[in-house]
Each structure stands twice: as structure tokens, then as C-alpha cells.
Protein backbone atom coordinates (compact mmCIF):
# COMPACT_ATOMS: atom_id res chain seq x y z
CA UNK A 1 70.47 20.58 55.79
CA UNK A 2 70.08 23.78 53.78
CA UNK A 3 70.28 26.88 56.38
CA UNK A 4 68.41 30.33 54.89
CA UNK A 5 69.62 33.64 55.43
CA UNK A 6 67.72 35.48 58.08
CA UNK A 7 66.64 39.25 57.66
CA UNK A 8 66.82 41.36 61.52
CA UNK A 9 65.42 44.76 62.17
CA UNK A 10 66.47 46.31 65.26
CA UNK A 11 64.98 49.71 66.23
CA UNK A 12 66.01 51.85 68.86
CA UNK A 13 64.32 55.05 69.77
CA UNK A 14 67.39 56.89 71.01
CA UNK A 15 70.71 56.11 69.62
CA UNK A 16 73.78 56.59 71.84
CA UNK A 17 76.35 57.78 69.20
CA UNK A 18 78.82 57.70 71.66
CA UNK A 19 78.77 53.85 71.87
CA UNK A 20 79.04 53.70 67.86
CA UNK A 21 82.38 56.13 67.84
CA UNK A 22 85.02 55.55 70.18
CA UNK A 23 87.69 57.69 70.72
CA UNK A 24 91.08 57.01 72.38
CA UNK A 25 90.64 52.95 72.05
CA UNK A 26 94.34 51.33 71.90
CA UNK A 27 95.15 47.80 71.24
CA UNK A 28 96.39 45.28 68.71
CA UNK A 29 94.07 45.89 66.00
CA UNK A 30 94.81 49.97 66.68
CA UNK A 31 98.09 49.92 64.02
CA UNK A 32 99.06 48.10 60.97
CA UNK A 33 102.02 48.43 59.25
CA UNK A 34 101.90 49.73 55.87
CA UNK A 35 104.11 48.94 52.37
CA UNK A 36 105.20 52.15 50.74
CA UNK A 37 102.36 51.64 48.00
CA UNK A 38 99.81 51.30 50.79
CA UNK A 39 100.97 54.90 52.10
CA UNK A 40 100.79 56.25 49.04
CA UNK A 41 97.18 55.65 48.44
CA UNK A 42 95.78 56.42 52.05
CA UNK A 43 97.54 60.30 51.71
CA UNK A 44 95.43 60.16 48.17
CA UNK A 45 92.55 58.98 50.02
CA UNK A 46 92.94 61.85 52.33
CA UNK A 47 94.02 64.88 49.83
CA UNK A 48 90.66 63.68 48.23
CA UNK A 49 88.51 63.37 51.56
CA UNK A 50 89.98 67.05 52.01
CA UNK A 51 89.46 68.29 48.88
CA UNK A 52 86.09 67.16 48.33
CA UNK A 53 85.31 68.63 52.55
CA UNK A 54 84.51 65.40 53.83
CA UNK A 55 85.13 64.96 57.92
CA UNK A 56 88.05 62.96 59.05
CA UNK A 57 85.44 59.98 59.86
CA UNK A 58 84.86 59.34 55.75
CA UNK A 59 88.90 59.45 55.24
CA UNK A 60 88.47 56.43 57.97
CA UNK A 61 86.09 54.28 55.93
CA UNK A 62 87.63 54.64 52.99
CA UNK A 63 90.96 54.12 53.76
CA UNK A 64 89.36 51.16 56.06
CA UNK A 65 87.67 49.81 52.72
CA UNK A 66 90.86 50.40 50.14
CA UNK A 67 92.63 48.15 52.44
């Protein structure tokens, strides 16, 4: 049985941001320990979020997507 990828489109007419960024939320995913070459390139990743003006939201997702 061959299963076929399935395309959804869910639209909303008001968006409740606050759902999509929480703030404050603790728990076991909330830290990961880092090797020293790890910590090296997220303070890059944020000297060049900073440099190039970008909130701290974009330092997130790409530190988030170099690890």
C-alpha cells in the first residue's frame, strides 16, 4: 500500500500571536548543554543577528537551525 502525501490549508481570519510565541515556558526541552564549538558559533550567530539589526526572535531560529 503506497500512502501519498497530503497538501492542508488552514486559514484563520484572526491570528492570536500570542499562542505562536510563548514567553516564560520552562521545562526539559528549555536547556541543552552545549560543547565549546557549539558556543562558539551561537555568539557568531548572534554578533551577526546584531550586526545585520535583526530582533532577538531571528538569533532564535537560526541558532535553532545551526544546531
Amino acid at each position: 500500500v503506497e500512502s501519498k502525501p497530503v497538501a492542508v490549508t488552514v486559514l484563520a481570519d484572526k491570528v492570536d500571536k500570542g499562542t505562536l510565541i510563548p514567553h516564560g515556558v520552562q521545562g526539559e526541552q528549555s536547556r541543552i548543554d552545549l560543547d565549546d564549538e557549539q558556543v562558539a558559533n551561537v555568539k557568531a550567530i548572534i554578533a551577526a543577528t546584531k550586526k545585520a539589526g535583526m530582533d532577538e526572535r531571528a538569533a532564535v531560529v537560526a541558532i535553532a537551525t545551526a544546531l
